[in-house]
Protein backbone atom coordinates (compact mmCIF):
# COMPACT_ATOMS: atom_id res chain seq x y z
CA UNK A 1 93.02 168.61 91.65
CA UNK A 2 95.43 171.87 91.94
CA UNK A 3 95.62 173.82 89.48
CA UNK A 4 98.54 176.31 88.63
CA UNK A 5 97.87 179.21 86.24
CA UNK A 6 101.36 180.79 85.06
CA UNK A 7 101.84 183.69 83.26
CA UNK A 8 104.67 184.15 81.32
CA UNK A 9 106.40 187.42 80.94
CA UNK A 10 105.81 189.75 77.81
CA UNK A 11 108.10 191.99 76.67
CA UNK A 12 106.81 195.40 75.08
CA UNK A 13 108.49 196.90 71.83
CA UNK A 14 108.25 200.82 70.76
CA UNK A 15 105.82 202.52 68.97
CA UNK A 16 106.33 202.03 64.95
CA UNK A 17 108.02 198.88 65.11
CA UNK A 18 106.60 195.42 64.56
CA UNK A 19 105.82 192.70 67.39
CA UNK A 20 109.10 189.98 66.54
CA UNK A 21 107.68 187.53 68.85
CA UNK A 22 104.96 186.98 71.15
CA UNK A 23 104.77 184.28 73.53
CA UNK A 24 101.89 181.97 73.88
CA UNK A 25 100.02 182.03 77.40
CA UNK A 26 99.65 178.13 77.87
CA UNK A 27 97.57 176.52 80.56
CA UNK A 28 98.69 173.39 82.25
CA UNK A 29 96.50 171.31 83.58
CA UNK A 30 98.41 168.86 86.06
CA UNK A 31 96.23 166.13 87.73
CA UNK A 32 97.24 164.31 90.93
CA UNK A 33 98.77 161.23 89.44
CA UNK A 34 102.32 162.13 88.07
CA UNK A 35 102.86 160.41 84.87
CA UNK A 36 106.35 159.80 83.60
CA UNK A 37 107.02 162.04 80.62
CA UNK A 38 107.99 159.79 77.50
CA UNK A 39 111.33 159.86 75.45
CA UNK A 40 111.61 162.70 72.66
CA UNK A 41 111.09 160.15 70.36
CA UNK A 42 108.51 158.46 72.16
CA UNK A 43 106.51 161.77 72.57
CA UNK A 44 104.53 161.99 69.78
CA UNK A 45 104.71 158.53 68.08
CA UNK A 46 103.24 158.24 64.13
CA UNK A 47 99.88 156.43 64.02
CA UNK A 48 99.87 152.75 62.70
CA UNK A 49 99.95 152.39 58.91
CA UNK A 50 96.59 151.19 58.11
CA UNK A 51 96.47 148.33 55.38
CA UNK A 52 95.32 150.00 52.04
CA UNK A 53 91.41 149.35 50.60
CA UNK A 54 91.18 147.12 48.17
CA UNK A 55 90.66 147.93 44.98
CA UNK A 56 92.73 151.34 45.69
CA UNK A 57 95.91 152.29 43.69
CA UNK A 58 98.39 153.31 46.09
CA UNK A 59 99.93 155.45 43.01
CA UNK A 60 96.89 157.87 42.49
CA UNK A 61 96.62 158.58 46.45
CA UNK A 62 99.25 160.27 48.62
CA UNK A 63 99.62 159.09 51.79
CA UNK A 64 98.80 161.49 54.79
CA UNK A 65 102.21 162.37 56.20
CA UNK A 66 100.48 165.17 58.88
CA UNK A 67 101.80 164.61 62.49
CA UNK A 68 99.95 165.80 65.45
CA UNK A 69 102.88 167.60 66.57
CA UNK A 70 102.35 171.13 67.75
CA UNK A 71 103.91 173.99 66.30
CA UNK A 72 104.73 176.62 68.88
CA UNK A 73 105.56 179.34 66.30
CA UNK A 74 103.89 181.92 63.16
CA UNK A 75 105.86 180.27 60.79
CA UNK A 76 105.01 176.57 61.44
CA UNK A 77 101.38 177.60 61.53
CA UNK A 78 101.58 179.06 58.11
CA UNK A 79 102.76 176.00 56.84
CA UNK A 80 100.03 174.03 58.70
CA UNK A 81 98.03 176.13 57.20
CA UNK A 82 99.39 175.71 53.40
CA UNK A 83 99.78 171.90 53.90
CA UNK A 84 95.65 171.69 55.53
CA UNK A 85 94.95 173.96 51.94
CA UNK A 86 97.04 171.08 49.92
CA UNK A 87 95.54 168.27 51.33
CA UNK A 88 92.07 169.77 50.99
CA UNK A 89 92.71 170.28 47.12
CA UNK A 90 94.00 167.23 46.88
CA UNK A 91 90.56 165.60 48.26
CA UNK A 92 88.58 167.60 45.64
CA UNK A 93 90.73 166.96 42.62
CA UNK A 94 88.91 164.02 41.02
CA UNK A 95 90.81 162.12 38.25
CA UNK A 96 88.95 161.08 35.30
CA UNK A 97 88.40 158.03 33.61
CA UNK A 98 91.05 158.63 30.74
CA UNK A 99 93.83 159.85 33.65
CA UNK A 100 93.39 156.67 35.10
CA UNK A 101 93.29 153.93 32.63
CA UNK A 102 96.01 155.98 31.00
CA UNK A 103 98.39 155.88 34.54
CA UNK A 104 97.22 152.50 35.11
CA UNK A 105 98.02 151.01 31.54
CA UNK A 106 101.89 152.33 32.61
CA UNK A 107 101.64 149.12 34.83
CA UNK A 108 100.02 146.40 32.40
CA UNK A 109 102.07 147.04 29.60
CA UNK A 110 99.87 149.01 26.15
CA UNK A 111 98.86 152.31 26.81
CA UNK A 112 94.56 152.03 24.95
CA UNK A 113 94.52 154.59 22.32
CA UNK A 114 91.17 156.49 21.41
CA UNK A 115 89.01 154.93 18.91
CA UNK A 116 90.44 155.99 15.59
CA UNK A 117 90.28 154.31 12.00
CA UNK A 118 90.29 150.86 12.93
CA UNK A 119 91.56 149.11 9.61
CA UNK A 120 94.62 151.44 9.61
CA UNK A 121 97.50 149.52 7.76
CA UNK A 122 100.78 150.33 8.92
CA UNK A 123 103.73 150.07 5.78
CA UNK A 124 105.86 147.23 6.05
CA UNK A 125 109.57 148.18 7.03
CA UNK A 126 112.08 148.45 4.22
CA UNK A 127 113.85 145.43 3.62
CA UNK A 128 117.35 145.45 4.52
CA UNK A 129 120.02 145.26 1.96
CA UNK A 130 122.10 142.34 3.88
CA UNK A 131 118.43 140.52 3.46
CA UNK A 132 117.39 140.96 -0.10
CA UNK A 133 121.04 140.61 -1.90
CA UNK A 134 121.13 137.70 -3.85
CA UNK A 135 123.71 134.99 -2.33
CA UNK A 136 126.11 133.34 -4.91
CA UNK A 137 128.36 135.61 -7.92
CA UNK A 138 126.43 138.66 -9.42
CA UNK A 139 124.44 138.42 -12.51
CA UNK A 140 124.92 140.13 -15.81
CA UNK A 141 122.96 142.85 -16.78
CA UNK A 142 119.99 142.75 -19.00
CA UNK A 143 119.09 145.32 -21.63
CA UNK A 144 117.06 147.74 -21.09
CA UNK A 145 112.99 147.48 -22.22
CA UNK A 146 113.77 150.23 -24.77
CA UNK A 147 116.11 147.93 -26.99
CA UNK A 148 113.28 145.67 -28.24
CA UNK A 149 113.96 142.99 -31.04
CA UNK A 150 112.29 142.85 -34.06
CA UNK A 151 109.43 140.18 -32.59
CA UNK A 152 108.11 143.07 -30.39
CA UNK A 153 108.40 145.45 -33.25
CA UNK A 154 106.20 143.27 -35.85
CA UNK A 155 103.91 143.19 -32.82
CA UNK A 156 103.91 147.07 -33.08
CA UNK A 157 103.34 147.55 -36.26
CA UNK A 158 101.13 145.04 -37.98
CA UNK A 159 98.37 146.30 -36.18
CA UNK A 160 99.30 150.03 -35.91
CA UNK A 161 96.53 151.96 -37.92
CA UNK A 162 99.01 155.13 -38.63
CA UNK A 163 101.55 152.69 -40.37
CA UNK A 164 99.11 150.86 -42.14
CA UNK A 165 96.76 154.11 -43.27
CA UNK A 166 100.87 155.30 -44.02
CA UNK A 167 100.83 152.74 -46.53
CA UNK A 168 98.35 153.10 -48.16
CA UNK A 169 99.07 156.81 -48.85
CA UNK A 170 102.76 155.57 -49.98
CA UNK A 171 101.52 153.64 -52.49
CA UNK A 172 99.13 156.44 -53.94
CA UNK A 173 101.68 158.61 -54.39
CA UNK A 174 103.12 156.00 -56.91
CA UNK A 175 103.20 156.69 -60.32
CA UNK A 176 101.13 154.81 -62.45
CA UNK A 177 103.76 152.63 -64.38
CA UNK A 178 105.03 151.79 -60.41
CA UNK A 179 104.08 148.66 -58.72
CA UNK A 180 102.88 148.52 -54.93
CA UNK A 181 105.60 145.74 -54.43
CA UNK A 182 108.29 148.42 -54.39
CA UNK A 183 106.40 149.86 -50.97
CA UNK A 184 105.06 146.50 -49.81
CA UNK A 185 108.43 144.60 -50.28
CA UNK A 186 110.17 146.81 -47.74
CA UNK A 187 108.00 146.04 -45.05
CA UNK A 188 107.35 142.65 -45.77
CA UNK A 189 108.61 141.09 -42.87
CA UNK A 190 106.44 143.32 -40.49
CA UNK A 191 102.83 142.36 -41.87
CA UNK A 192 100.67 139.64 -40.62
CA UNK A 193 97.47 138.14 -41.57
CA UNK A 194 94.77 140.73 -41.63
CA UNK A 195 97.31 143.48 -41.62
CA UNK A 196 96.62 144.45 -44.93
CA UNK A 197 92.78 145.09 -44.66
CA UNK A 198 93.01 148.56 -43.30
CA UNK A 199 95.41 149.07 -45.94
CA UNK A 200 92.71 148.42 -48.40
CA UNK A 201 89.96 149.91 -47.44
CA UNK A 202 92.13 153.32 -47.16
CA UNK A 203 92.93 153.36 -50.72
CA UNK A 204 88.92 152.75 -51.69
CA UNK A 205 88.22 155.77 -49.39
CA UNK A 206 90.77 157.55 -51.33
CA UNK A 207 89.42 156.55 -54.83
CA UNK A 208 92.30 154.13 -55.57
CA UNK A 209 90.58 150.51 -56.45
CA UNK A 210 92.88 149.61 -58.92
CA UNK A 211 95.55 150.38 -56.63
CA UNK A 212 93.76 148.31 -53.69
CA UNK A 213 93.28 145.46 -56.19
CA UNK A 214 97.16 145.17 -56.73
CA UNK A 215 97.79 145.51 -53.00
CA UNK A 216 95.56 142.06 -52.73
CA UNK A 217 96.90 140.41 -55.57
CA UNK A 218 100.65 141.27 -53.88
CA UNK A 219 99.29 139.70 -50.52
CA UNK A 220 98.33 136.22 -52.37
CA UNK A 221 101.85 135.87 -53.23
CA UNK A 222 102.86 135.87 -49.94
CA UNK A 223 102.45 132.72 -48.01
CA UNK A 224 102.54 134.15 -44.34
CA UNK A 225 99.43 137.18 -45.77
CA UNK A 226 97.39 134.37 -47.56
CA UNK A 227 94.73 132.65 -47.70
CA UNK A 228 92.87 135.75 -45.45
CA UNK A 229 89.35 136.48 -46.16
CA UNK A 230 89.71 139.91 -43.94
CA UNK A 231 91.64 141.06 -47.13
CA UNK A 232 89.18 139.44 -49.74
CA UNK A 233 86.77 140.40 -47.66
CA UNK A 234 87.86 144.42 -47.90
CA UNK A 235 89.16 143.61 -51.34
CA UNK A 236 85.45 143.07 -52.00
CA UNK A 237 83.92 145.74 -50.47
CA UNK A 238 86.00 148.31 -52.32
CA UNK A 239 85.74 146.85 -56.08
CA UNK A 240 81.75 146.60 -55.49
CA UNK A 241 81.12 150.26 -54.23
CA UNK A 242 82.93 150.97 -57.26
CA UNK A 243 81.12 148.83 -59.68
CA UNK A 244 84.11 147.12 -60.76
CA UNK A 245 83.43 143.75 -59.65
CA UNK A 246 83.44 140.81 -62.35
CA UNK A 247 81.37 138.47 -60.75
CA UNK A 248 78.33 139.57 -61.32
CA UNK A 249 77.75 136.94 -64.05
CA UNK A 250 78.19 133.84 -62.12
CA UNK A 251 77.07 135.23 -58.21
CA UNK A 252 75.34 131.82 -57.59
CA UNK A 253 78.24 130.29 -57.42
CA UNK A 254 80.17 132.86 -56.01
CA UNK A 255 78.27 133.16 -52.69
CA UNK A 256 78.04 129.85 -52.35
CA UNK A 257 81.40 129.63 -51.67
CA UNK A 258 81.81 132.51 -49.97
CA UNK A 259 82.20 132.88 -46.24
CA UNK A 260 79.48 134.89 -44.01
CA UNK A 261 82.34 137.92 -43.56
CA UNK A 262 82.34 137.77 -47.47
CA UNK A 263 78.80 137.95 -48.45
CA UNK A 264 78.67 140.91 -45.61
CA UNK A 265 80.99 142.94 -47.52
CA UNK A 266 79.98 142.21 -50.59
CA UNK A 267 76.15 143.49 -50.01
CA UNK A 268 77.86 146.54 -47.92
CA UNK A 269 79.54 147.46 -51.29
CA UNK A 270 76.50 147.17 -53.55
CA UNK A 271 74.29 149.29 -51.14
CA UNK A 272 77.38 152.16 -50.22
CA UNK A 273 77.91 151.94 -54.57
CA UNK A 274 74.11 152.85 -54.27
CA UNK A 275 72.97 149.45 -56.25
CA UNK A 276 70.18 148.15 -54.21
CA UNK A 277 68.65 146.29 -56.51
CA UNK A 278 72.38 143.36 -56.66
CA UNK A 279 72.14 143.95 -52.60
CA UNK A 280 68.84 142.50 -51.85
CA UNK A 281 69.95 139.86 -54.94
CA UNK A 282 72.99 138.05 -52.69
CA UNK A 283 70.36 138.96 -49.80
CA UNK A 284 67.89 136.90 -51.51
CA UNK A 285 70.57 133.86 -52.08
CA UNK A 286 71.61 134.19 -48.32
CA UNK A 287 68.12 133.34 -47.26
CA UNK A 288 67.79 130.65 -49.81
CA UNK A 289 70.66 128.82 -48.77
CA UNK A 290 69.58 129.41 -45.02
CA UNK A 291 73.09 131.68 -44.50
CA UNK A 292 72.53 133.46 -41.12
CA UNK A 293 74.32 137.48 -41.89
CA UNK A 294 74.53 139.71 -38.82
CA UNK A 295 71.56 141.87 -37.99
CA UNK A 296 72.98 145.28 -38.99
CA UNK A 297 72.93 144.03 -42.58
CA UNK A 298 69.38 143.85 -42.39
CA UNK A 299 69.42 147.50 -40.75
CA UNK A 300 70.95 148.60 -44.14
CA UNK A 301 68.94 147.40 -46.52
CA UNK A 302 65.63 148.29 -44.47
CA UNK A 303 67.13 151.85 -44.32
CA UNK A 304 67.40 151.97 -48.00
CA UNK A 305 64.17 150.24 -48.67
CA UNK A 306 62.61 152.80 -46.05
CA UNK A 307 63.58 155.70 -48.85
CA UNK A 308 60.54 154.55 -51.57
CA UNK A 309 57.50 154.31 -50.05
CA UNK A 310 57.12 151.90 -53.06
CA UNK A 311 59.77 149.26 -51.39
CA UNK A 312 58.01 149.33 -48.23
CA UNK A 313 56.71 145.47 -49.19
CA UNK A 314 59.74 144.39 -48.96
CA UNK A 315 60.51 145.93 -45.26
CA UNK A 316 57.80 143.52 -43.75
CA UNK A 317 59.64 139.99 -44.22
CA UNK A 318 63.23 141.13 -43.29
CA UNK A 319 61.29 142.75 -39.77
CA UNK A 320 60.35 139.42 -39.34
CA UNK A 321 63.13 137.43 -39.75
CA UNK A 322 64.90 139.59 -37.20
CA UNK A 323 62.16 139.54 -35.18
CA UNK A 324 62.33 135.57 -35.28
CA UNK A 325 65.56 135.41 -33.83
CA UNK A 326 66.87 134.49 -30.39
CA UNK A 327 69.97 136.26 -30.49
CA UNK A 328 69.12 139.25 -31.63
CA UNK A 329 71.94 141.78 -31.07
CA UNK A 330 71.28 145.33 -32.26
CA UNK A 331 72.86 148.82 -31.11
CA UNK A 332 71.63 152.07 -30.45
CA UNK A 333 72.01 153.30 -33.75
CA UNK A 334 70.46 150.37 -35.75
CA UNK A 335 67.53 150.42 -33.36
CA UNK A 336 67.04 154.07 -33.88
CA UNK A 337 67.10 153.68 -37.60
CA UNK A 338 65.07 150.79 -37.76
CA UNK A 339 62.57 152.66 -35.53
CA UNK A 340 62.62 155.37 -38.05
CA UNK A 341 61.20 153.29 -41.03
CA UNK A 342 58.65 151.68 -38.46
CA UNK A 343 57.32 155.06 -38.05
CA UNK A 344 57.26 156.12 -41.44
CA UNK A 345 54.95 152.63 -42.58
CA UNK A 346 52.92 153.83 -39.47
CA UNK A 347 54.25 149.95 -37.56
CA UNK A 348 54.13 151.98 -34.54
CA UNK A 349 53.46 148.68 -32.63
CA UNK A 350 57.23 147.51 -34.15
CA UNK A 351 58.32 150.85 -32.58
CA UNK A 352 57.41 150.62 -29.22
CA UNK A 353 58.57 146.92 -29.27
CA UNK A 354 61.92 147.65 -30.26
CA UNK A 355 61.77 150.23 -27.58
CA UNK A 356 60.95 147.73 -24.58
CA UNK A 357 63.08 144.94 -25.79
CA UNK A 358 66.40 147.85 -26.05
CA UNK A 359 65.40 148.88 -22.52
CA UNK A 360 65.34 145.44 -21.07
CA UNK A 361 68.69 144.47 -22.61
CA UNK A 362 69.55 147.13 -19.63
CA UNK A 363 71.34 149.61 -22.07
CA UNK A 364 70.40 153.70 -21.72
CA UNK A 365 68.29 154.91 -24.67
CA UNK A 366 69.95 158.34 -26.17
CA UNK A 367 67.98 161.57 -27.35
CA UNK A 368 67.99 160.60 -31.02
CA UNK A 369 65.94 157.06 -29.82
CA UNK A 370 63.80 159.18 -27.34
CA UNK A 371 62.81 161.59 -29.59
CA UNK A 372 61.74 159.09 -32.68
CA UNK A 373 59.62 157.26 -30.00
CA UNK A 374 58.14 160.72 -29.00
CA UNK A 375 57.58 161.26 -32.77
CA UNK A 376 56.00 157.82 -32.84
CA UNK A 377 53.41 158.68 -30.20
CA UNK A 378 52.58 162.03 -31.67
CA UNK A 379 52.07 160.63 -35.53
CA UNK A 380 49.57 158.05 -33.59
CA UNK A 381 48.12 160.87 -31.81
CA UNK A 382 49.09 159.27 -27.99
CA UNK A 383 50.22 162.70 -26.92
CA UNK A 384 49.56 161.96 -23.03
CA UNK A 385 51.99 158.83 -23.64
CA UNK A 386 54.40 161.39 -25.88
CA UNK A 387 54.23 163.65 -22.00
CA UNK A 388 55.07 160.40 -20.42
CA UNK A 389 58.28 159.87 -21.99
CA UNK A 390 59.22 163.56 -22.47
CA UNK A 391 59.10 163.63 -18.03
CA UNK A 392 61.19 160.24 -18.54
CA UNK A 393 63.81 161.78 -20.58
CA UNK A 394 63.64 164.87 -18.23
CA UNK A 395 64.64 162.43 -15.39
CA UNK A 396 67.29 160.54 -16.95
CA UNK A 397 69.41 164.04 -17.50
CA UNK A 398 68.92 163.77 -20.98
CA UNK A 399 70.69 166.65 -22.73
CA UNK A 400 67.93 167.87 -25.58
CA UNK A 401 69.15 168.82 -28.89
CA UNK A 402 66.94 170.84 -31.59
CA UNK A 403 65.19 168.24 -32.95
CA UNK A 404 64.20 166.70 -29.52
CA UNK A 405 62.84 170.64 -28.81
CA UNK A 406 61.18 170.68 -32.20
CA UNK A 407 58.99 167.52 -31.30
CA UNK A 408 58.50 168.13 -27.99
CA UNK A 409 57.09 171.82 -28.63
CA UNK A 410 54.29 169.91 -31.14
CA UNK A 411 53.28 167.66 -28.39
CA UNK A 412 52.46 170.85 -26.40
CA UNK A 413 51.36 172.84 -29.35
CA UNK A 414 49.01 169.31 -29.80
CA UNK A 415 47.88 169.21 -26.27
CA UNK A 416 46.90 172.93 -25.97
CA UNK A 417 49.58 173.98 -23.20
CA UNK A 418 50.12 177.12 -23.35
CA UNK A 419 53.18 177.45 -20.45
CA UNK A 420 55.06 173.96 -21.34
CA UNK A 421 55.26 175.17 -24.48
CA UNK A 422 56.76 178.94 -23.96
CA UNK A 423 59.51 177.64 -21.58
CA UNK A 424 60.27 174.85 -23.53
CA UNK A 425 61.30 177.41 -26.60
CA UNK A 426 62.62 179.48 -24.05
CA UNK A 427 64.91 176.59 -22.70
CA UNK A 428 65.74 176.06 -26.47
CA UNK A 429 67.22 179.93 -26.84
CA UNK A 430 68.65 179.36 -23.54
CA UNK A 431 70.23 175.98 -24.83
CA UNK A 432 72.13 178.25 -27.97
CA UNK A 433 69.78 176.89 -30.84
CA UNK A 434 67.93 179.09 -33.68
CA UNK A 435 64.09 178.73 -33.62
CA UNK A 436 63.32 176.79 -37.11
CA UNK A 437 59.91 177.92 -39.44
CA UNK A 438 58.15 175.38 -37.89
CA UNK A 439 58.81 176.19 -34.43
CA UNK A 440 57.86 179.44 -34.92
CA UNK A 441 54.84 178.60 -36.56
CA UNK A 442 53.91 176.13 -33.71
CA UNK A 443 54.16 178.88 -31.28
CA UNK A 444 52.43 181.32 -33.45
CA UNK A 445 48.99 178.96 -33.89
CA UNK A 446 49.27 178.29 -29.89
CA UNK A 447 49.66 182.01 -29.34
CA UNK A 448 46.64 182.49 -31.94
CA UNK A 449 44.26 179.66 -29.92
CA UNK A 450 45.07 181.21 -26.45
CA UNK A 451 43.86 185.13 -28.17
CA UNK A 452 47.69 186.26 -27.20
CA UNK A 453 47.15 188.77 -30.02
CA UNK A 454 50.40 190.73 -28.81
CA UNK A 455 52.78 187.94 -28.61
CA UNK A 456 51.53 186.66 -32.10
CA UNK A 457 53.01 190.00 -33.38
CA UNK A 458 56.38 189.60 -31.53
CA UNK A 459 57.01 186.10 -32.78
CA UNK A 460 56.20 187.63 -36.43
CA UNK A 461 58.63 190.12 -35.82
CA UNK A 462 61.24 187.51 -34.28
CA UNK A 463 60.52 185.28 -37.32
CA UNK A 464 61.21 187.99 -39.38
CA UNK A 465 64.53 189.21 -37.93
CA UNK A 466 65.56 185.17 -38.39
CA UNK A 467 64.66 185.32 -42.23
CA UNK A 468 61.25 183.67 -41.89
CA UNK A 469 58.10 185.45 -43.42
CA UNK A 470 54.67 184.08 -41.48
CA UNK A 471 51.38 184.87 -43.37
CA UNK A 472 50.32 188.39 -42.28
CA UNK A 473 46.50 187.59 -42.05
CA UNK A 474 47.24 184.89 -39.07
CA UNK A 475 47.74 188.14 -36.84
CA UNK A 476 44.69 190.42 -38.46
């Protein structure tokens, strides 16, 4: 094998300037066998296109376009260089998950959106005029809601309590040679059956039962009002708080042809006229002629019998009956006030049964209820049961008033506890209520069994600044 080194000729530039070009020393290697040197195009041919991996998107990959040409000058081997730099970023940029399925989805149609709020409702689009026009002539307009007839303004009024109570304060201001036809008549047409009850029942509030009397016997004139027993029935209930009822002579057979809602009023009457004595007479002919009256009737009269301590015999049998029936349906007030009497006659057994059976119905006991059943316990002397339900009232966020304080405090005062006690009457201040004599006597004789000789002088002096004057030798 000859070989031929050649060296090339260099040229030399002056001091201070910059080499322009420098020529490259190659080294030939020849071998003995002449080849034929290929065409131009020939001389360097691309390398065969390899079939792509499957699996791979052609999209996310950029073909390598590098030749293996050689670049005889600075310039071509900078961007060698640059391109080598490219390619290698290129190899280390890694696309992520998201990138891909978001470039891929570009192909297969939806683009997936990130998990948002899945029951999102888009609006329906706004109908198109062309689409919701009715086909055929146009229609006439209608009138307006405002413009009602006068149907929809009898249904207005009949029932409106400001025109009715306006009625009855109309006819008043009559004078007394003036009928109530000359308001009554004008508005005639406007009244229905049962209109005229509130009517009524205003003018006995406002001391008028002649006046209400009239306004009745004006209604049975009229055969759209009458035959109503809503109006006899208020009719009734005003003339007998007033004492001015004539039937008192023949009442046997006047409630035995009255109707339940009749009887009701009439022994609501006797007991708001303050004659218990004709109540618990029509009472007393109810029961004999087996008429069933609602249960807060019976909560009346055992609140009025529950004033005499002498009348308490007569509480017994009417706490029966209502204990005897199925369908017993009392409130929160006529529980309360039947729990009240119970307590008094010392039936604290009635009390806490009442309690259980208004707490089963599933309805929320108040503060007055709570603290008669506290009350209850104490006056039996259960004060650990009286705790019990003072913790349950605590729980329910039951706002205390000053008589809920005022019982509570005696439970502690009973029980010896010092602590519960002073922040419970410190809660009451707190709560905006005056101290009463007997709260600050409570505190006083709790003060006076713990030896809290100082603080027995400063609730003196408290009690004294209030108006209250607490024997001086409890503190000597």
């Amino acid at each position: 094998m000859d070989c031929t080194v050649s060296f090339l000729s260099l040229h030399f530039v002056p001091l201070g300037r910059t080499l322009c070009r420098n020529q490259i020393i190659t080294l030939a290697a020849n071998s003995n066998r002449r080849r034929k040197n290929p065409t131009k195009n020939l001389r360097y041919p691309r390398r065969d296109k390899l079939p792509p991996e499957f699996g791979v998107n052609l999209f996310l990959k950029k073909p390598n376009t590098t030749t293996t040409e050689p670049i005889h000058d600075d310039d071509k081997e900078l961007n060698v260089e640059e391109s080598d730099e490219e390619e290698r970023n290129l190899d280390t940029d890694v696309w992520e998950s998201d990138e891909i399925d978001a470039i891929s989805s570009l192909f297969q149609g939806r683009i997936p959106q990130k998990p948002g709020k899945l029951d999102r409702e888009r609006p329906l689009p706004l109908p198109s005029p062309h689409k919701i026009r009715p086909l055929g002539l146009p229609t006439l307009k209608r009138l307006p809601a405002m413009v009602s007839t006068r149907g929809s303004m009898d249904k207005k009024l009949y029932k409106s309590p400001s025109f009715l109570v306006g009625l009855a304060r109309e006819i008043s201001r009559l004078n007394p040679d003036e009928d109530v036809s000359m308001i009554l008549g004008k508005w005639v047409h406007f009244l229905r059956k049962g209109s005229l009850s509130l009517t009524i029942k205003e003018l006995g509030q406002m001391g008028y039962p002649e006046r209400a009397l009239q306004t009745f016997c004006w209604a049975q004139n009229q055969p759209h009002l009458f035959p109503d027993d809503w109006i006899l029935a208020s009719t009734i209930e005003v003339l007998a708080r007033k004492n001015e009822l004539k039937v008192l002579f023949n009442l046997n057979k006047f409630t035995g042809s009255a109707s339940r809602g009749v009887l009701e009023a009439l022994i609501k009457g006797f007991l708001k006229g303050g004659n218990l004595r004709l109540a618990w007479k029509v009472l007393a002919i109810a029961r004999r002629d087996k008429r069933m009256l609602d249960p807060s009737i019976y909560t009346k009269l055992i609140m009025e019998l529950g004033k005499n301590p002498d009348r308490y015999r007569h509480v017994v049998p009417l706490l029966d009956e209502l204990g005897a029936r199925d369908d017993l349906n009392l409130n929160s007030q006529d529980c309360t006030a039947i729990m009240k009497v119970c307590a008094k006659m010392g039936k604290f057994e009635v009390v806490e049964s009442l309690f259980s059976w208004f707490k089963q119905s599933g309805s929320q006991p108040s503060v007055v209820m709570y603290t008669t059943v506290i009350h209850s316990r104490y006056a039996e002397m259960k004060y650990r049961e009286a705790l019990e339900l003072v913790w349950e009232m605590e729980a329910s966020n039951c706002l205390f008033d000053l008589p809920a304080y005022r019982v509570v405090i005696k439970v502690f005062v009973a029980l010896n506890d010092l602590s519960r006690a002073v922040r419970y009457f410190s809660k009451l201040k707190e709560a905006g209520f005056s101290p009463t004599f007997g709260l600050y006597k409570d505190m006083l004789e709790i003060y006076m069994a713990s030896g809290r000789i100082a603080k027995c002088k400063e609730i003196c002096k408290e009690a004294e600044i209030a108006g209250f004057t607490l024997h001086n030798h409890l503190v000597s």
